[in-house]
C-alpha atoms as a PDB file:
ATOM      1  CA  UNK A   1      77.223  15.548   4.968  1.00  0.00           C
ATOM      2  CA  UNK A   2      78.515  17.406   7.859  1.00  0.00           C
ATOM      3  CA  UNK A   3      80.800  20.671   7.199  1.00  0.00           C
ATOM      4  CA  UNK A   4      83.476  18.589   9.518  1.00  0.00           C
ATOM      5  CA  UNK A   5      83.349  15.669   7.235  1.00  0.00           C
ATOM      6  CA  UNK A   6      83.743  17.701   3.725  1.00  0.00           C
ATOM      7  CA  UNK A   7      86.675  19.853   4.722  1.00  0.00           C
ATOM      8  CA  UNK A   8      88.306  16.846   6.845  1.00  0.00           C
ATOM      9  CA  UNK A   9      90.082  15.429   3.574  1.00  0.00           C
ATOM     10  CA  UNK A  10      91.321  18.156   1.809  1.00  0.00           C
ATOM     11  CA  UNK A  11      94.856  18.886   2.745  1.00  0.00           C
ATOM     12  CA  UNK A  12      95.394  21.815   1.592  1.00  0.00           C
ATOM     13  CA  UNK A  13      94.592  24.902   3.805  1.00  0.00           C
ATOM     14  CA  UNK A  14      93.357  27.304   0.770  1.00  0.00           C
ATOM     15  CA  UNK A  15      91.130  24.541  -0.632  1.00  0.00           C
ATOM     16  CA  UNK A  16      89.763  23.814   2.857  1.00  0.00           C
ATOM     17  CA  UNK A  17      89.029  27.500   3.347  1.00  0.00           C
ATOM     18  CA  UNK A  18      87.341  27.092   0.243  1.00  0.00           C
ATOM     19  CA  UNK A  19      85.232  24.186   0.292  1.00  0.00           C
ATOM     20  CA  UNK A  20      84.235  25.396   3.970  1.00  0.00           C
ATOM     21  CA  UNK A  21      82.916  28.894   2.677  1.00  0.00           C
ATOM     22  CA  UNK A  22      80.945  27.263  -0.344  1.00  0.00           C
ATOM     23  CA  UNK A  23      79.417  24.817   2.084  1.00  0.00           C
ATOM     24  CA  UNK A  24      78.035  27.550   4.379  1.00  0.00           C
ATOM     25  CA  UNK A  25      76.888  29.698   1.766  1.00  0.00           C
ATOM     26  CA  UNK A  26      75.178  26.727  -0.061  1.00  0.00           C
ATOM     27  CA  UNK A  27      73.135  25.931   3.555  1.00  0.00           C
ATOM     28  CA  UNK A  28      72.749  29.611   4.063  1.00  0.00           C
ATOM     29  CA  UNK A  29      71.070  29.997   0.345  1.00  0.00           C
ATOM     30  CA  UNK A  30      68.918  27.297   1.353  1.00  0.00           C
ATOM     31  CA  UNK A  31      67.571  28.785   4.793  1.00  0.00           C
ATOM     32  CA  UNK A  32      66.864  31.941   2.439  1.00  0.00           C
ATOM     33  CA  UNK A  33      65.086  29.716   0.151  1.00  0.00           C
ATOM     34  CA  UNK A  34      62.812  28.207   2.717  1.00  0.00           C
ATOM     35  CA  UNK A  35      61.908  30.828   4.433  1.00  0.00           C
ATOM     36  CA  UNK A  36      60.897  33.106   1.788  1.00  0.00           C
ATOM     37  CA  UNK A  37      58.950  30.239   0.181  1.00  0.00           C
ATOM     38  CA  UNK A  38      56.917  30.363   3.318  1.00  0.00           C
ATOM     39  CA  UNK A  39      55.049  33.624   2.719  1.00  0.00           C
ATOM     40  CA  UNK A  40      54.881  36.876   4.197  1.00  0.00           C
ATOM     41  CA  UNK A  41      56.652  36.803   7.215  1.00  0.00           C
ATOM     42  CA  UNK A  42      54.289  39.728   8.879  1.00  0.00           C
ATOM     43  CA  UNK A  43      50.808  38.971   8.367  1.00  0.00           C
ATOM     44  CA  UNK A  44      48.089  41.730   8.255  1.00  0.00           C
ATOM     45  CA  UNK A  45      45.258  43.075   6.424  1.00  0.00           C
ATOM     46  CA  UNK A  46      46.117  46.404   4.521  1.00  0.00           C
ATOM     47  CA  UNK A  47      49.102  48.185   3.747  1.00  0.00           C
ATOM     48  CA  UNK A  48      49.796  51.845   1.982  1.00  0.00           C
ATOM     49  CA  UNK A  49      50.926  52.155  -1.440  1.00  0.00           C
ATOM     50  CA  UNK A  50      53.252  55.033  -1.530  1.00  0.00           C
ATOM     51  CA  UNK A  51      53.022  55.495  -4.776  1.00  0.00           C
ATOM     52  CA  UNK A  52      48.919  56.039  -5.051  1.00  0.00           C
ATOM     53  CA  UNK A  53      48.985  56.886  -1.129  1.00  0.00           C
ATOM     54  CA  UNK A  54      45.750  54.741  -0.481  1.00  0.00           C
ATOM     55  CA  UNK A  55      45.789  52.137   2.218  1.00  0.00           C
ATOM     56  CA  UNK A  56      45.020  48.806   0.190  1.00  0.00           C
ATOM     57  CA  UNK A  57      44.252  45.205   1.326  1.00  0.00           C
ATOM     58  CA  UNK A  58      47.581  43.198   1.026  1.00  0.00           C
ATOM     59  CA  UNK A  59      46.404  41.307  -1.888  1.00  0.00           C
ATOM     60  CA  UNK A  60      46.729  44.086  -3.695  1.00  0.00           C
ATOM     61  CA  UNK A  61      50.557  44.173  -3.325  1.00  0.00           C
ATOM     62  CA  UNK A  62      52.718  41.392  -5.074  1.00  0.00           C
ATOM     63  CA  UNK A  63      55.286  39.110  -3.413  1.00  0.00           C
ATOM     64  CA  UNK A  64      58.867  40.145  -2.732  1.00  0.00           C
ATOM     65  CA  UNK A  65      60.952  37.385  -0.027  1.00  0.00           C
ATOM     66  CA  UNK A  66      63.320  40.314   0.601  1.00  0.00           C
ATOM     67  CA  UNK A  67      61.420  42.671   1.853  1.00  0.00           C
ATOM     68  CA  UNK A  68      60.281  42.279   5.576  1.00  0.00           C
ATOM     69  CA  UNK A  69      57.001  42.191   5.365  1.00  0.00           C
ATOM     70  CA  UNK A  70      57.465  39.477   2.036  1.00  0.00           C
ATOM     71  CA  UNK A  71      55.763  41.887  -0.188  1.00  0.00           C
ATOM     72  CA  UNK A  72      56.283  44.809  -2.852  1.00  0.00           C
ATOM     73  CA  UNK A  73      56.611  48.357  -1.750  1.00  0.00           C
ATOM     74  CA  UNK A  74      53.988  49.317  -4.325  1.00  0.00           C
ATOM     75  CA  UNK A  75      50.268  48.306  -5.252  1.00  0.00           C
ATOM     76  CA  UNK A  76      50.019  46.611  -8.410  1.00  0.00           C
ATOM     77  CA  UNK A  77      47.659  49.035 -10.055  1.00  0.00           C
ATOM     78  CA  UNK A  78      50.943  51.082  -9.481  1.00  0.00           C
ATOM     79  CA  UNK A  79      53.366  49.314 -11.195  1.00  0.00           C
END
């Protein structure tokens, strides 16, 4: 269903502003969704743990989708 098509029959304006804003933010939660399901977004070989300050293989690190490079900040031994 088409953003066009949802907010076409709703008369009133509020509503319409409504159902319009919770339609984009559903398909925007679900680009979010897919793309951090896809795995790191940068991929490399080691990264430094600023916690233990060693440079450690990225398997060491766990997975965070928010962060840039789709992992934690810290080694696991650190947290």
């Amino acid at each position: 269903m088409s953003l066009q098509e949802l907010v076409g029959s709703i008369a009133d304006p509020v509503e319409r502003e409504h159902a319009a804003s919770v339609f984009r933010h559903a398909v925007a939660r679900r680009l979010r969704a897919a793309e951090a399901a896809s795995g790191p977004r940068i991929i490399r070989a080691a990264k430094r743990c600023p916690s233990c300050r060693t440079e450690k293989l990225v398997a060491e690190f766990g997975r965070n989708g928010a962060r840039p490079d789709g992992l934690q900040s810290v080694c696991r031994a650190c947290r």
